[in-house]
Protein backbone atom coordinates (compact mmCIF):
# COMPACT_ATOMS: atom_id res chain seq x y z
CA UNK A 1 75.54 59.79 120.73
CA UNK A 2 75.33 63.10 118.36
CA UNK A 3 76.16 66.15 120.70
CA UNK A 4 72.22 66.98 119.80
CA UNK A 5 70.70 64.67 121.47
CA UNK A 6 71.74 65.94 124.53
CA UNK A 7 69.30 69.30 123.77
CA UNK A 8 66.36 67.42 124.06
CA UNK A 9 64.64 68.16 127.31
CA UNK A 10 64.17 65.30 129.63
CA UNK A 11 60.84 64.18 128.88
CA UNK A 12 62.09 63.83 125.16
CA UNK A 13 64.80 62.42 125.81
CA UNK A 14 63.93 59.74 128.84
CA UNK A 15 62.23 57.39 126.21
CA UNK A 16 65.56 58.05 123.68
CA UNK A 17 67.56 56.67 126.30
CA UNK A 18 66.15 53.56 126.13
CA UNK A 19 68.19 51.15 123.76
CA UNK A 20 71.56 53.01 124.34
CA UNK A 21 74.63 52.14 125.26
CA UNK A 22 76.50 53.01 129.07
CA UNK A 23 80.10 52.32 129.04
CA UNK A 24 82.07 52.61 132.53
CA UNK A 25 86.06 52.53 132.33
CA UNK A 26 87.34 51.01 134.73
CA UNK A 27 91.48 49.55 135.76
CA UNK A 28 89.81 45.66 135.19
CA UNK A 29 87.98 46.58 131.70
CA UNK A 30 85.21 48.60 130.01
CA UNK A 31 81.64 47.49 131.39
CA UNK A 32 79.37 47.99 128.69
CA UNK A 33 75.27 47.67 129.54
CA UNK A 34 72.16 48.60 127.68
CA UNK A 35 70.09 51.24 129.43
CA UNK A 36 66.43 49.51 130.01
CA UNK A 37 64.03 52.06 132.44
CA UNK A 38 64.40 55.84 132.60
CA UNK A 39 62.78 58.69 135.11
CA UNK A 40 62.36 62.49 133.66
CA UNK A 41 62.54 65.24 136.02
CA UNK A 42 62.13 67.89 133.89
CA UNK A 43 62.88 71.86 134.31
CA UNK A 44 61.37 74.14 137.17
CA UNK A 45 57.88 73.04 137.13
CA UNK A 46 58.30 69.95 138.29
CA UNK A 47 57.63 69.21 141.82
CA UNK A 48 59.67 66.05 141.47
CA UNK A 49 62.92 67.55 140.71
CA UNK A 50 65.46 68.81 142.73
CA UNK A 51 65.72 71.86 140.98
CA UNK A 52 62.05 72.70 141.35
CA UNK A 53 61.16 76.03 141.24
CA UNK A 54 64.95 76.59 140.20
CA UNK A 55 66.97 75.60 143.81
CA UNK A 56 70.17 75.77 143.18
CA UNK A 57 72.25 74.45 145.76
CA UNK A 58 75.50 72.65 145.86
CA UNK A 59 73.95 69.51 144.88
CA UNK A 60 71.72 70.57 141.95
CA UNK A 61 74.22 73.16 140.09
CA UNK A 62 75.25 70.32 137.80
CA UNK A 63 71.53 70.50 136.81
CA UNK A 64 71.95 73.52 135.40
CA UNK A 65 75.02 72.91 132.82
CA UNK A 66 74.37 72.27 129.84
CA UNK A 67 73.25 68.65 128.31
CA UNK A 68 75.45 66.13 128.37
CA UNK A 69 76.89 65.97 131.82
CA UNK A 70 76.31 62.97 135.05
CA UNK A 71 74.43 64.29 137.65
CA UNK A 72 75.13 61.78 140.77
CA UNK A 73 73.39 62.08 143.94
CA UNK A 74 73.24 60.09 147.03
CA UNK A 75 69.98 58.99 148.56
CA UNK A 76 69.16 57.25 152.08
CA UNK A 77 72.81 57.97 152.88
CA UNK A 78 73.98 54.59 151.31
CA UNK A 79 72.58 54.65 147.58
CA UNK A 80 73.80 56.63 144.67
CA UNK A 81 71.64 57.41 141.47
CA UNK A 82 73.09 58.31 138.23
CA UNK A 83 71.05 60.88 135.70
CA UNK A 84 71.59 62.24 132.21
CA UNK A 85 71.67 66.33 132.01
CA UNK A 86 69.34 66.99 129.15
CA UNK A 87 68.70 71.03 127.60
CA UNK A 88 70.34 74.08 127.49
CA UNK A 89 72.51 76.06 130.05
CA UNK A 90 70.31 76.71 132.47
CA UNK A 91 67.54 75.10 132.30
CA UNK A 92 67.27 71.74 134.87
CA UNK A 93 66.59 68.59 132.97
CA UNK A 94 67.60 65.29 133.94
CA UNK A 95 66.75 61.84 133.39
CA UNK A 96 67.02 59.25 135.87
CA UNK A 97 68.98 55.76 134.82
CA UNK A 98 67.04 53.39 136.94
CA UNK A 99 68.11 49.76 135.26
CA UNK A 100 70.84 48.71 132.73
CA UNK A 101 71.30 45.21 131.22
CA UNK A 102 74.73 43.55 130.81
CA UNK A 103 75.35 43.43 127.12
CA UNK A 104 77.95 40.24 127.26
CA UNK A 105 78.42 37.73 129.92
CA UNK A 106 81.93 39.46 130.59
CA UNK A 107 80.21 42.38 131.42
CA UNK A 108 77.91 40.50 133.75
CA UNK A 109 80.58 38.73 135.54
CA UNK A 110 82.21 42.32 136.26
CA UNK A 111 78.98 43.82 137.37
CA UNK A 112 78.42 40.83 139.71
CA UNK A 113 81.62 41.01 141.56
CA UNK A 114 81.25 44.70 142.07
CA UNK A 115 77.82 43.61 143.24
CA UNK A 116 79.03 41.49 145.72
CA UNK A 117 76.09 39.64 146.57
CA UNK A 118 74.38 36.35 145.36
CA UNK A 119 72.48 37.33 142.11
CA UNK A 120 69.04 35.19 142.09
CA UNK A 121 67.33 36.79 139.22
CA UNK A 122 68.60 39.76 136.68
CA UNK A 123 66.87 42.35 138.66
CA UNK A 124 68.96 42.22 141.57
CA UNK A 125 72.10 42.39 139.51
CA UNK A 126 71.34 46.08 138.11
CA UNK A 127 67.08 46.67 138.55
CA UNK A 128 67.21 49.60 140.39
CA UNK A 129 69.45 53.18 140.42
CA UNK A 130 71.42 51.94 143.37
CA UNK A 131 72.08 48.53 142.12
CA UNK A 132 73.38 49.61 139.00
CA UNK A 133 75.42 52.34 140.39
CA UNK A 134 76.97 49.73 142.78
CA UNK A 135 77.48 47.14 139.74
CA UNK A 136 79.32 50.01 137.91
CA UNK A 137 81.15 51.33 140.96
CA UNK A 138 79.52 54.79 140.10
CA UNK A 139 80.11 57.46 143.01
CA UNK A 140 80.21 61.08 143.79
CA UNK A 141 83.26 61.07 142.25
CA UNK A 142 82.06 60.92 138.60
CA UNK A 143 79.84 63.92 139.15
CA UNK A 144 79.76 66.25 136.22
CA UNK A 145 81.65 63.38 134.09
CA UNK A 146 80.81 64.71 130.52
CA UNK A 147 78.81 61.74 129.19
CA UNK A 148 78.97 63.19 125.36
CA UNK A 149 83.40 62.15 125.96
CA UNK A 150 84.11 58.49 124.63
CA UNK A 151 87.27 57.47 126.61
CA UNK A 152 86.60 59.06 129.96
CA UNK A 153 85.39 57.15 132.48
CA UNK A 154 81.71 56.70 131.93
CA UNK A 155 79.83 57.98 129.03
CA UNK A 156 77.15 57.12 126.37
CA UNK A 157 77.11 55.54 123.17
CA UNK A 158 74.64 54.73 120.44
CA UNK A 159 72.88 51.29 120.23
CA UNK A 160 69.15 50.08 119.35
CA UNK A 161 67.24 52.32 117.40
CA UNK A 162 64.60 52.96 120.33
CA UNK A 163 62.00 53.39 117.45
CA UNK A 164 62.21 49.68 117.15
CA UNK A 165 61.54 48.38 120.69
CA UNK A 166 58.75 47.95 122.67
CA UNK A 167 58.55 50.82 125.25
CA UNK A 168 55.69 51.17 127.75
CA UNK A 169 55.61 53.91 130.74
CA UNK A 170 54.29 54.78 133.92
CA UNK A 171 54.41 56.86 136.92
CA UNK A 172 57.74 57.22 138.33
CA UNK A 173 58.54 55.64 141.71
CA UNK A 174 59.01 56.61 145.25
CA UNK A 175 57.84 60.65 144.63
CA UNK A 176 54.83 61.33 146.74
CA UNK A 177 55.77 64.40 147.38
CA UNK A 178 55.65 65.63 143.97
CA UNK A 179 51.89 65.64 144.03
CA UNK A 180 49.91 65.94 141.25
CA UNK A 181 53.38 65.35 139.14
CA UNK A 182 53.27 62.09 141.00
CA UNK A 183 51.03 60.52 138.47
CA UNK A 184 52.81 61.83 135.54
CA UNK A 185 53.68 58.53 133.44
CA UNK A 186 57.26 59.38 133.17
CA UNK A 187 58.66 56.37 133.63
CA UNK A 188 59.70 54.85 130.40
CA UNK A 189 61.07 50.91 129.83
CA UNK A 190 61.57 48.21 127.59
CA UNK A 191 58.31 45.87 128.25
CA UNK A 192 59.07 42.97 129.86
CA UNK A 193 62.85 43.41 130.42
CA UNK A 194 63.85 41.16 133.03
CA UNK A 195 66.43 43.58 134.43
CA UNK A 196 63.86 46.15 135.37
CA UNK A 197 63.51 47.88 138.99
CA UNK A 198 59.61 47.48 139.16
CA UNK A 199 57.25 46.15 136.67
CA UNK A 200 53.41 48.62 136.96
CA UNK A 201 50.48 47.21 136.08
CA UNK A 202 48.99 49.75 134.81
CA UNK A 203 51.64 50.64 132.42
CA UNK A 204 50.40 52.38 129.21
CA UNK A 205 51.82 51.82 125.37
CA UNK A 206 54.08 54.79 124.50
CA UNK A 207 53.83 56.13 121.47
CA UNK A 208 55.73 58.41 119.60
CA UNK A 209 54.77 61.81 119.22
């Protein structure tokens, strides 16, 4: 990925993500998926993000380096989400990885062991932040991984052209607190994936602006 995509801010870039290529390291092989639904959570303003109204606590410091760097959080005690760090040095953009799609059957043999459960439909392999944290045995311990570093042990790489594929979005999931920003269609996927967390109904056409 050129080192400028990572100055987008998170609403730019959430829909950029979309196409692109997440590569974990790992002592058994590189895992290599295709990232298919992103969340933003973009900047100060945004009563879904944890840096709104710029907290910045132990947790969300990573928030505030600049673009390129894994911000990994653990939710409900048992889940952990991964998200991109998007903008400049302090300013808190992130976007939200919420599904990723094998790209080989090698890699979808790995991810399934990791997964450790019986695998009934592509969704429940990686459809879903903690799923495909769990599938690439991403932790804490890859917090502030630089992303824009090939050869580490998780980071980004180009692959479709998202200009070519066919991305719809909605509101993101699970924020009622965020209020009016609850509604915000910031949500972007690839129509129709099958590895998706949750399909809306509602979803709208995005279009490039």
């Amino acid at each position: 990925m050129p080192q400028s995509f990572y100055n987008y801010t998170a609403l730019e870039a959430a829909p950029r993500l979309l196409g692109q290529h997440l590569i974990r390291r790992t002592e058994e092989g590189d895992i290599v998926c295709r990232i298919v639904e992103t969340e933003s959570y973009g900047g100060i303003e945004d009563k879904g993000s944890h840096a709104y109204g710029g907290r910045r606590t132990t947790r969300t410091e990573i928030m505030f380096n600049a673009g390129g760097a894994a911000y990994i959080y653990l939710i409900y005690g048992i889940h952990y989400c991964l998200n991109v760090v998007t903008a400049e040095q302090d300013n808190p953009h992130a976007v939200l990885i919420r599904a990723v799609q094998p790209l080989s059957p090698a890699d979808a043999e790995y991810m399934a062991v990791n997964r450790n459960i019986k695998i009934k439909r592509a969704s429940d392999l990686s459809g879903g932040p903690g799923k495909l944290c769990r599938a690439l045995r991403i932790d804490k311990s890859l917090n502030g991984t630089r992303l824009d570093a090939p050869g580490g042990s998780l980071w980004l790489e180009q692959g479709d052209d998202p200009a070519t594929l066919d991305i719809v979005q909605a509101p993101r999931i699970n924020i009622p607190y965020a209020e009016e920003y609850a509604i915000q269609p910031w949500r972007f996927y690839i129509k129709d994936n099958p590895y998706l967390s949750v399909k809306e109904k509602n979803e709208q056409v995005f279009t490039w602006t």
